[in-house]
Protein backbone atom coordinates (compact mmCIF):
# COMPACT_ATOMS: atom_id res chain seq x y z
CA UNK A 1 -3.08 -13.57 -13.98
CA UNK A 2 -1.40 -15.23 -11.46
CA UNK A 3 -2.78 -14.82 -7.40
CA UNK A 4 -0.83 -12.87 -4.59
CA UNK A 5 -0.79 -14.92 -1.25
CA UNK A 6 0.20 -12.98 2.14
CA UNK A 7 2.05 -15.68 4.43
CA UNK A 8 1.29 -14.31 8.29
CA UNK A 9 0.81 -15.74 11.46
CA UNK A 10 2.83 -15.36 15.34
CA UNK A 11 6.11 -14.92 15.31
CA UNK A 12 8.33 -18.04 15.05
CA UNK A 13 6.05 -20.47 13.44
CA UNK A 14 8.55 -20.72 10.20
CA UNK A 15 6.93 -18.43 8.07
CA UNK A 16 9.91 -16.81 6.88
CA UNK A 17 11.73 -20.51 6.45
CA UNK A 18 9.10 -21.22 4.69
CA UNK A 19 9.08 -18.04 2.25
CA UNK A 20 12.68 -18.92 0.91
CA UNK A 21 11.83 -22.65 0.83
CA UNK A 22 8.88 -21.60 -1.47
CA UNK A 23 10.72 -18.60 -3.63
CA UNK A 24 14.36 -20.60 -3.31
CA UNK A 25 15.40 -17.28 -2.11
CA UNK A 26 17.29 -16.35 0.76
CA UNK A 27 15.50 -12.83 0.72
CA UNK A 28 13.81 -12.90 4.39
CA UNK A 29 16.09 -13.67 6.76
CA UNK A 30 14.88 -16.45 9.07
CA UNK A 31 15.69 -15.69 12.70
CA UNK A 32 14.83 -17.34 16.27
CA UNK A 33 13.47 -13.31 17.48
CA UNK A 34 10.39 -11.63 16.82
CA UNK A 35 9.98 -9.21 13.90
CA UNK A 36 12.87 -10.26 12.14
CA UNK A 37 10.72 -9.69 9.01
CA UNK A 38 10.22 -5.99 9.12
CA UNK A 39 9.13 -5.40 5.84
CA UNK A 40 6.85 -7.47 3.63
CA UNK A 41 9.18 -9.50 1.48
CA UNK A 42 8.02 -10.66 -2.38
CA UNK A 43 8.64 -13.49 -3.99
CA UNK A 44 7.41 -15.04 -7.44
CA UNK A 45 7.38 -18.60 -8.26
CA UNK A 46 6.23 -20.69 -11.12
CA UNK A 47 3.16 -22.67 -10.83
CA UNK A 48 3.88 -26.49 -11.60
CA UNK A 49 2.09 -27.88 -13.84
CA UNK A 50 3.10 -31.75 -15.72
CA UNK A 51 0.67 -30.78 -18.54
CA UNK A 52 2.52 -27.74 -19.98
CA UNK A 53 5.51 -29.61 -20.62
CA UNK A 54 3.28 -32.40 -22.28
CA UNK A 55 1.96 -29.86 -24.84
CA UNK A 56 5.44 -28.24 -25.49
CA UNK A 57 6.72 -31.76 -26.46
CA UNK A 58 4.08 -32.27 -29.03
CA UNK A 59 4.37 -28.69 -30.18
CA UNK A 60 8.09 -28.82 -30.59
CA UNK A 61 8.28 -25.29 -28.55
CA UNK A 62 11.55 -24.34 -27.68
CA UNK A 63 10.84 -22.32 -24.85
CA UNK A 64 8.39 -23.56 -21.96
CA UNK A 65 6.65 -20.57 -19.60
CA UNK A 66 4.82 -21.29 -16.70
CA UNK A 67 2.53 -19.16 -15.16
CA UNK A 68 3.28 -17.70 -12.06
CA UNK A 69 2.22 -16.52 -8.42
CA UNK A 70 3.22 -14.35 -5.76
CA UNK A 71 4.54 -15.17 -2.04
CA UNK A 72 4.58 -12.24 0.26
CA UNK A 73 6.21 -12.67 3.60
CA UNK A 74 4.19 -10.30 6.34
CA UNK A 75 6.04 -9.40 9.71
CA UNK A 76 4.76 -11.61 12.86
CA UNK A 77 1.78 -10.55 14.39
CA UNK A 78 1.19 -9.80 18.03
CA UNK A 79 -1.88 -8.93 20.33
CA UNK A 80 -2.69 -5.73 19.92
CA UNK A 81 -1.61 -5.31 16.13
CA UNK A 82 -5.32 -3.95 16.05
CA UNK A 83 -4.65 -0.88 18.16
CA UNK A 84 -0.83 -0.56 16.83
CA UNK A 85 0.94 -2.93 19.24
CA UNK A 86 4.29 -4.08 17.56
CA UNK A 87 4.09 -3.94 13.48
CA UNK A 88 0.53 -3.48 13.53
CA UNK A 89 -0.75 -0.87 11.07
CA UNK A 90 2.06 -1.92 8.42
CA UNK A 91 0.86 -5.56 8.88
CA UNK A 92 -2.79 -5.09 8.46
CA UNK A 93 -1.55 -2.71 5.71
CA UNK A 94 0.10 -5.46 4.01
CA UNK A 95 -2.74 -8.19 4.77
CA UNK A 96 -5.39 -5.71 2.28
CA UNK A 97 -2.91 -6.17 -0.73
CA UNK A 98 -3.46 -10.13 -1.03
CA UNK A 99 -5.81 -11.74 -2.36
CA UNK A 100 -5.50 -14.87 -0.14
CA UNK A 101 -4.30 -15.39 2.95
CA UNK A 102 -1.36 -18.15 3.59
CA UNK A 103 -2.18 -18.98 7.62
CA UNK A 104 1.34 -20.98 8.80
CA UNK A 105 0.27 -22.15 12.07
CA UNK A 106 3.18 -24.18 14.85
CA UNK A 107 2.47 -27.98 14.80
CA UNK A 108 6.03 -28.24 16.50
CA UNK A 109 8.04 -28.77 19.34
CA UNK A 110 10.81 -27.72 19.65
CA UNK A 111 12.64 -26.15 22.94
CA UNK A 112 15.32 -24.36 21.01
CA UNK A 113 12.61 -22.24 18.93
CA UNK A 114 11.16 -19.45 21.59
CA UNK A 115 6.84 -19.18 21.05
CA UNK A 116 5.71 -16.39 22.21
CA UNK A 117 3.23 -17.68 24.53
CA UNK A 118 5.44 -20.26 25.58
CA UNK A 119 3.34 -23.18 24.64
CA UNK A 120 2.22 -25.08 21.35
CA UNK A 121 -1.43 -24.41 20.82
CA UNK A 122 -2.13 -23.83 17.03
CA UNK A 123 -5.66 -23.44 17.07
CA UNK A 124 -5.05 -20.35 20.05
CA UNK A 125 -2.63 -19.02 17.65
CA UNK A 126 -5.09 -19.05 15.04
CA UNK A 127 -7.61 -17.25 17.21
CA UNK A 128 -5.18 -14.48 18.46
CA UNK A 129 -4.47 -13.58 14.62
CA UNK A 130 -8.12 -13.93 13.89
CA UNK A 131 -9.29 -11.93 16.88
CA UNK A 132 -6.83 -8.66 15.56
CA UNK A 133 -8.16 -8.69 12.06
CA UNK A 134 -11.79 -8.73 13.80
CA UNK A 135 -11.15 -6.04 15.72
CA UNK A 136 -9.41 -4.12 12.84
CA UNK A 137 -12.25 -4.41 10.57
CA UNK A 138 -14.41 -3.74 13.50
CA UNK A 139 -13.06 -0.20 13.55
CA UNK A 140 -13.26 0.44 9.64
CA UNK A 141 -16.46 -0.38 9.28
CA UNK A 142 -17.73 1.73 12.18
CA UNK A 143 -15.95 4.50 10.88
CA UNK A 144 -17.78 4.17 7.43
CA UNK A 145 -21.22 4.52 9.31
CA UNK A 146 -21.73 8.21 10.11
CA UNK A 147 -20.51 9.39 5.88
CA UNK A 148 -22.90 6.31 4.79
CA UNK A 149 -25.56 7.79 6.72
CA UNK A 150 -25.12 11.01 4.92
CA UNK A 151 -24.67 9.52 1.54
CA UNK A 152 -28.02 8.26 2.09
CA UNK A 153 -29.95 11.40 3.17
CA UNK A 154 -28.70 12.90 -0.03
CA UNK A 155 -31.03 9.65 -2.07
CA UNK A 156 -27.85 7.48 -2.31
CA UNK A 157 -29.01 4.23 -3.38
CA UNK A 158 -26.02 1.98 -3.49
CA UNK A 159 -24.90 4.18 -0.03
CA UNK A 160 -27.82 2.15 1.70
CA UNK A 161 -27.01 -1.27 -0.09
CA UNK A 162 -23.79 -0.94 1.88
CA UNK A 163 -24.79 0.37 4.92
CA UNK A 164 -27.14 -2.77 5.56
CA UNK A 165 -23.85 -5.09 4.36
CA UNK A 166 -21.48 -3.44 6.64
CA UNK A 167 -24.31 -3.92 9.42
CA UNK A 168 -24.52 -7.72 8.84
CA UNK A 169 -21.02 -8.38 8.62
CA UNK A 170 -20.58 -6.10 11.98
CA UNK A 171 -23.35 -8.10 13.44
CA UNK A 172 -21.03 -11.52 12.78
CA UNK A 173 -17.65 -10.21 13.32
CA UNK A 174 -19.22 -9.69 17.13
CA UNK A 175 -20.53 -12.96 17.22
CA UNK A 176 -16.79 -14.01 16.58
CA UNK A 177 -17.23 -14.99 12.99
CA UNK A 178 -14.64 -13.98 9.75
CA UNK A 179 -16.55 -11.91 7.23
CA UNK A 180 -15.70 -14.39 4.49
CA UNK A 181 -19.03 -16.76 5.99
CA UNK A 182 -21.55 -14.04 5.42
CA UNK A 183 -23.84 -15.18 2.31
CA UNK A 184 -23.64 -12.50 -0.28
CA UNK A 185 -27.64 -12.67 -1.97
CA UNK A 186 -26.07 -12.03 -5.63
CA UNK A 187 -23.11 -10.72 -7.87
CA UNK A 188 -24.15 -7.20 -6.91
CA UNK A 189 -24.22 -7.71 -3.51
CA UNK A 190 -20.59 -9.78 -3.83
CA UNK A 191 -19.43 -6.61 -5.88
CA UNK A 192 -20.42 -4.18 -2.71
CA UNK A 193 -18.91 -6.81 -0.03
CA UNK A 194 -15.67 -6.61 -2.36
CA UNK A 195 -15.58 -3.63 -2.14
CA UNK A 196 -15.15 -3.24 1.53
CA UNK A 197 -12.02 -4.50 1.65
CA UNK A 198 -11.91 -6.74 4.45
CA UNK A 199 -9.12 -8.42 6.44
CA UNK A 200 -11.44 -10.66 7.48
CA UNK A 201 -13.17 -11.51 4.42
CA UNK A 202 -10.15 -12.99 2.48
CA UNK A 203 -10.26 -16.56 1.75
CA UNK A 204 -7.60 -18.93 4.07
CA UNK A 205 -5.66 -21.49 3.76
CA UNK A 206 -3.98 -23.08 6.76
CA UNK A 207 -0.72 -24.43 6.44
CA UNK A 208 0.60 -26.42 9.48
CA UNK A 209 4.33 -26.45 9.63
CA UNK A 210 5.16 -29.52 11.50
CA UNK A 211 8.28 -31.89 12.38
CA UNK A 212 9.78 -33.75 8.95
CA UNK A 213 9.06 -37.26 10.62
CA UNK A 214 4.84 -36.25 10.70
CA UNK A 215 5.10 -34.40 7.61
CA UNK A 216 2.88 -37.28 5.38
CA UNK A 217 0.04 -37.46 8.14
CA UNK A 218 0.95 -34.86 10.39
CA UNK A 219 0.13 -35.02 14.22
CA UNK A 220 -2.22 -33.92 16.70
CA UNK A 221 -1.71 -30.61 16.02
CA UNK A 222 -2.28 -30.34 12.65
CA UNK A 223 -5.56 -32.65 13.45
CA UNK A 224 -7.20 -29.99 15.43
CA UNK A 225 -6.50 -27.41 12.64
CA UNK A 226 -7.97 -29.93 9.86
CA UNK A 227 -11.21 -29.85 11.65
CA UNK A 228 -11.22 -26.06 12.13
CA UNK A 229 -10.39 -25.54 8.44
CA UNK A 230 -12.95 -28.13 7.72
CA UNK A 231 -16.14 -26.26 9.91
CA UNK A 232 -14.87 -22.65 8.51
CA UNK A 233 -14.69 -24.12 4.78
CA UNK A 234 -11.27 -23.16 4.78
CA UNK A 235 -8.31 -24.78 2.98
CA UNK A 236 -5.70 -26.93 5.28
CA UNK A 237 -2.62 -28.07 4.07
CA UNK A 238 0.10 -30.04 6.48
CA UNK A 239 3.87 -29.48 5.81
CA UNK A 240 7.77 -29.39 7.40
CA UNK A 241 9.32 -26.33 6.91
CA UNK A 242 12.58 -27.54 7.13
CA UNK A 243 11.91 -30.57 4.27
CA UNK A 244 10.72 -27.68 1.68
CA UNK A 245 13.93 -25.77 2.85
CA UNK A 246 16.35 -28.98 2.35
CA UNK A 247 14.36 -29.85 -0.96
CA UNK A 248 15.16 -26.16 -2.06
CA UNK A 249 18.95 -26.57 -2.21
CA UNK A 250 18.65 -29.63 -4.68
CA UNK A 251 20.18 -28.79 -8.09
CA UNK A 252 17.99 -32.29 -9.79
CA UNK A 253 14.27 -33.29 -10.02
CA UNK A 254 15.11 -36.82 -9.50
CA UNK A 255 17.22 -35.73 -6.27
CA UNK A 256 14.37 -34.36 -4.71
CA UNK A 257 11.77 -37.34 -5.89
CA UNK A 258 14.39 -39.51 -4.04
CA UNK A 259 14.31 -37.42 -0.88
CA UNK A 260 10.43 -36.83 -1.17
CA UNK A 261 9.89 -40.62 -1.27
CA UNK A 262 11.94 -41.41 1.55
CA UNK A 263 10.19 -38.68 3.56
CA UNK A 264 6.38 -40.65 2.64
CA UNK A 265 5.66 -37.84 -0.04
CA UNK A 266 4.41 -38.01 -3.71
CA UNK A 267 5.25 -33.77 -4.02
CA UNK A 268 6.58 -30.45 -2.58
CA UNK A 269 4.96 -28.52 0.13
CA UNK A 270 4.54 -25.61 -2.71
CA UNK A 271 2.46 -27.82 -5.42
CA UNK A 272 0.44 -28.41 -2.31
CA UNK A 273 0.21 -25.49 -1.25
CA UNK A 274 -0.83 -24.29 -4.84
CA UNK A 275 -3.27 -26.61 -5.54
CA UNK A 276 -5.48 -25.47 -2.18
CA UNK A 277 -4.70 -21.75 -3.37
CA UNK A 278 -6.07 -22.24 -6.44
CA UNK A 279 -8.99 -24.53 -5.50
CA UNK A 280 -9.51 -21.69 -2.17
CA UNK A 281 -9.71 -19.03 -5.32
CA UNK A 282 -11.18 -20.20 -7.80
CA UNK A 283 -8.64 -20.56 -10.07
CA UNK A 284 -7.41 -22.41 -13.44
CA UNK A 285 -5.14 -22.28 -16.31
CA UNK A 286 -5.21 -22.50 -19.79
CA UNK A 287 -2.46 -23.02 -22.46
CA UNK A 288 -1.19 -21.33 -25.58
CA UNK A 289 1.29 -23.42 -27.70
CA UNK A 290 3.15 -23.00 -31.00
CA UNK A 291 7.16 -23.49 -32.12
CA UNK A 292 8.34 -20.47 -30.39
CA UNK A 293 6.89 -20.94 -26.54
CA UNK A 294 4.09 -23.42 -24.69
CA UNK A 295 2.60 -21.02 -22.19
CA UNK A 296 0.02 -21.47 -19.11
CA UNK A 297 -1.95 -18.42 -17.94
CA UNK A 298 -3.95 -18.59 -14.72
CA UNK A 299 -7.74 -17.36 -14.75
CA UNK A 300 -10.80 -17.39 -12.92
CA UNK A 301 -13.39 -20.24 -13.34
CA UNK A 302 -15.90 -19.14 -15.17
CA UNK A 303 -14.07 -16.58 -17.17
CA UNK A 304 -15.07 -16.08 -21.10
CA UNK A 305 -12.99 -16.31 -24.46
CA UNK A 306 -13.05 -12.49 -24.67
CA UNK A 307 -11.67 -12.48 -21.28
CA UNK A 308 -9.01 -15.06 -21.21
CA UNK A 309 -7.52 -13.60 -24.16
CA UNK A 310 -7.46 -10.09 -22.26
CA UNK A 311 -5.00 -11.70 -19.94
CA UNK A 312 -2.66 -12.26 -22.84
CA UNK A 313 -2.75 -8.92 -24.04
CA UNK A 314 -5.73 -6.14 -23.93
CA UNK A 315 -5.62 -5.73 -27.14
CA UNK A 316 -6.89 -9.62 -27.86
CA UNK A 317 -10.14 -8.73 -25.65
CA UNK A 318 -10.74 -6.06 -27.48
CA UNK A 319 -10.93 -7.38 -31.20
CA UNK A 320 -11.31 -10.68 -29.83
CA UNK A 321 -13.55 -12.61 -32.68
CA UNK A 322 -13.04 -16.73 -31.94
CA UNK A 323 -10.90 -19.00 -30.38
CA UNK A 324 -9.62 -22.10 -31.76
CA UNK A 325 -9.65 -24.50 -28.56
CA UNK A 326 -8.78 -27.72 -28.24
CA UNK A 327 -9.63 -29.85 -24.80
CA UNK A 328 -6.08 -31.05 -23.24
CA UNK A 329 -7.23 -34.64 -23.07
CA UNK A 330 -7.55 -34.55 -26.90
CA UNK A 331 -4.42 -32.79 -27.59
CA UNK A 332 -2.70 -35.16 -25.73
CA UNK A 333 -4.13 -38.43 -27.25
CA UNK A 334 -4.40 -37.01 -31.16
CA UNK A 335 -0.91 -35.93 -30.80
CA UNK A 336 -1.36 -32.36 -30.58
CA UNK A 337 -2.47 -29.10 -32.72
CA UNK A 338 -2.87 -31.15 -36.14
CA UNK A 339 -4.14 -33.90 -35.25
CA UNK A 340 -6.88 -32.60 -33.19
CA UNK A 341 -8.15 -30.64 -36.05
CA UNK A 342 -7.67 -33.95 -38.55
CA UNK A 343 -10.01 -35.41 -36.20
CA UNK A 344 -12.70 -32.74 -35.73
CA UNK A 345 -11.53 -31.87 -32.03
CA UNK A 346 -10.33 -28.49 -32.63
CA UNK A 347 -13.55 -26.34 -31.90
CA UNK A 348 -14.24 -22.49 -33.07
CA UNK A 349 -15.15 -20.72 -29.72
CA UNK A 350 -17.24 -17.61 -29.81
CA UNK A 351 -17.65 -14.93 -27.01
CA UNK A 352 -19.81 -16.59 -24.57
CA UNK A 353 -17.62 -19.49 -24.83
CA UNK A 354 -16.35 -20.15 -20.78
CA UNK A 355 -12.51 -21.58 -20.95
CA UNK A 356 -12.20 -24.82 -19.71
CA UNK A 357 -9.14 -25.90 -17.42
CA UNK A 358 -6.64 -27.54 -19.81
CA UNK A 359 -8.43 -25.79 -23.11
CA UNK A 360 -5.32 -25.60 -25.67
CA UNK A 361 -6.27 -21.72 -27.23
CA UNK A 362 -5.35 -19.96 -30.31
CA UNK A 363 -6.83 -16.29 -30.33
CA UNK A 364 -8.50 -14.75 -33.64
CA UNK A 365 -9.16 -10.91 -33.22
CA UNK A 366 -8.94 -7.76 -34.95
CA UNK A 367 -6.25 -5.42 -35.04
């Protein structure tokens, strides 16, 4: 299980530079004009991860598979997407889909790139995105009122569970605040607020695109929207556009360490990038590893054996009986599968066993 991240914002803030930077794909064309995104444009990557390749070496795999995530390039937004202005519907269409939302916000000057507004002002950019999705989940929930209200004159229990949710998170979308910082009382309650479906109620990270000679610090800009992220609990992450797009053209690794060092950076804009994704969602991975293929798979914290193993194949989950697991730290310094279990570090995982980031896993289960 990988994660699907929307990239929006206002029209040329380098979203779509950034989309074939990120997929090395030349998919979404990337255009000095509004809309030139019309529709939402997909792109998978693989996850980076040093580790995998440390457990293929010791497991003599010959083929190495990362696990992988999803880009998704969303048309600009304007004011009045709410009510249908410019792409509107398709782009709040396209926003429900994600599970996280990629915020690129213009840290930049530069007079031969039209804003729409005709200034730089990142955090006002921020707002006039944030203020559409408000008003768009405004108008779904009200609309859910009146057959709520019914639901519960026929003894619908759950019916008034939501009905009191959708009230408190109408109550703080019209004190200006995202659904994502209302406190959900339980897993029930986080199972109902899930359930609404909210544009506003997606985690965010903000990504500020700024010039390749700020890109290790960034700038004032990118300051302001550190400090936003920072009081929403949102994730922030400063980087150049046009450095990820140059870096995306280079055939070697050690081409683009050389380049990334001389720009004041120890990685890409994308590990970045996934790193705060993952961290925003909750996310981790876990390894399988044998002759034929080293794999990573990407799961939620928290997840169980049974569970993990699901994501391999449903069929694990279902006659799942152990797992033989193996921390990565141990793998690493016991040289791998056999010595780990020479030296009493290979451990027989039941069901209630919660995966560990790193765990090495073999799978037991009945056919």
């Amino acid at each position: 299980m990988g994660f699907k991240c929307g990239i929006v914002g206002l029209p040329n803030v380098g979203k779509s530079t950034l989309f074939n930077a990120l997929t090395n794909s030349a998919a979404a064309e990337a255009a000095n004009y509004p809309f030139c995104t019309i529709d939402p444009n997909i792109g998978d990557v693989s996850v980076p991860d040093p580790r995998l390749q440390q457990i293929a070496a010791l497991a003599k795999s010959k083929q190495i598979i990362p696990t992988r995530l999803s880009f998704v390039d969303i048309a600009g937004l304007v004011r009045g997407a709410s009510k249908g202005e410019g792409l509107g519907n398709q782009f709040l269409g396209n926003i429900r889909e994600v599970d996280a939302v990629v915020h690129v916000l213009r840290c930049f000057e530069d007079d031969d790139v039209t804003h729409v507004d005709g200034k730089i002002d990142p955090i006002a950019d921020a707002e006039t995105v944030e203020t559409e999705l408000m008003l768009a989940d405004l108008d779904s929930l009200n609309k859910r009122i009146p057959n709520l209200e019914r639901r519960i004159r026929g003894q619908d229990k759950e019916a008034k569970a939501i009905l009191g949710l959708v009230q408190r998170v109408i109550t703080l979308l019209e004190e200006g605040l995202m659904a994502r910082t209302l406190e959900r009382a339980d897993a029930e309650e986080e199972r109902l607020f899930e359930g609404l479906q909210l544009l506003t109620g997606k985690p965010v990270l903000y990504v500020c695109n700024v010039d390749e000679g700020v890109a290790a610090n960034g700038n004032e800009f990118s300051a302001k929207v550190a400090k936003k992220a920072e009081a929403e609990g949102a994730g922030c992450v400063i980087i150049s556009a046009a450095i990820e797009a140059e870096i995306s053209q280079m055939d070697s690794d050690a081409e683009k360490r050389e380049f990334l060092a001389d720009m004041g950076l120890e990685e890409t804009g994308l590990a970045r990038i996934i790193r705060a994704g993952y961290q925003l969602l909750g996310l981790q991975t876990y390894f399988t590893a044998g002759p034929k293929e080293a794999r990573a798979w990407t799961i939620t914290k928290g997840t169980r054996a049974p569970q993990a193993a699901g994501v391999i194949h449903t069929d694990f989950e279902k006659g799942f009986i152990r797992a033989e697991t193996t921390a990565f730290a141990d793998y690493i310094a016991l040289g791998g599968e056999h010595g780990a279990k020479d030296a009493g570090k290979m451990r027989l995982e039941g069901k209630d066993y919660v995966v560990q980031d790193g765990d090495i896993m073999m799978f037991r289960f009945a056919n």
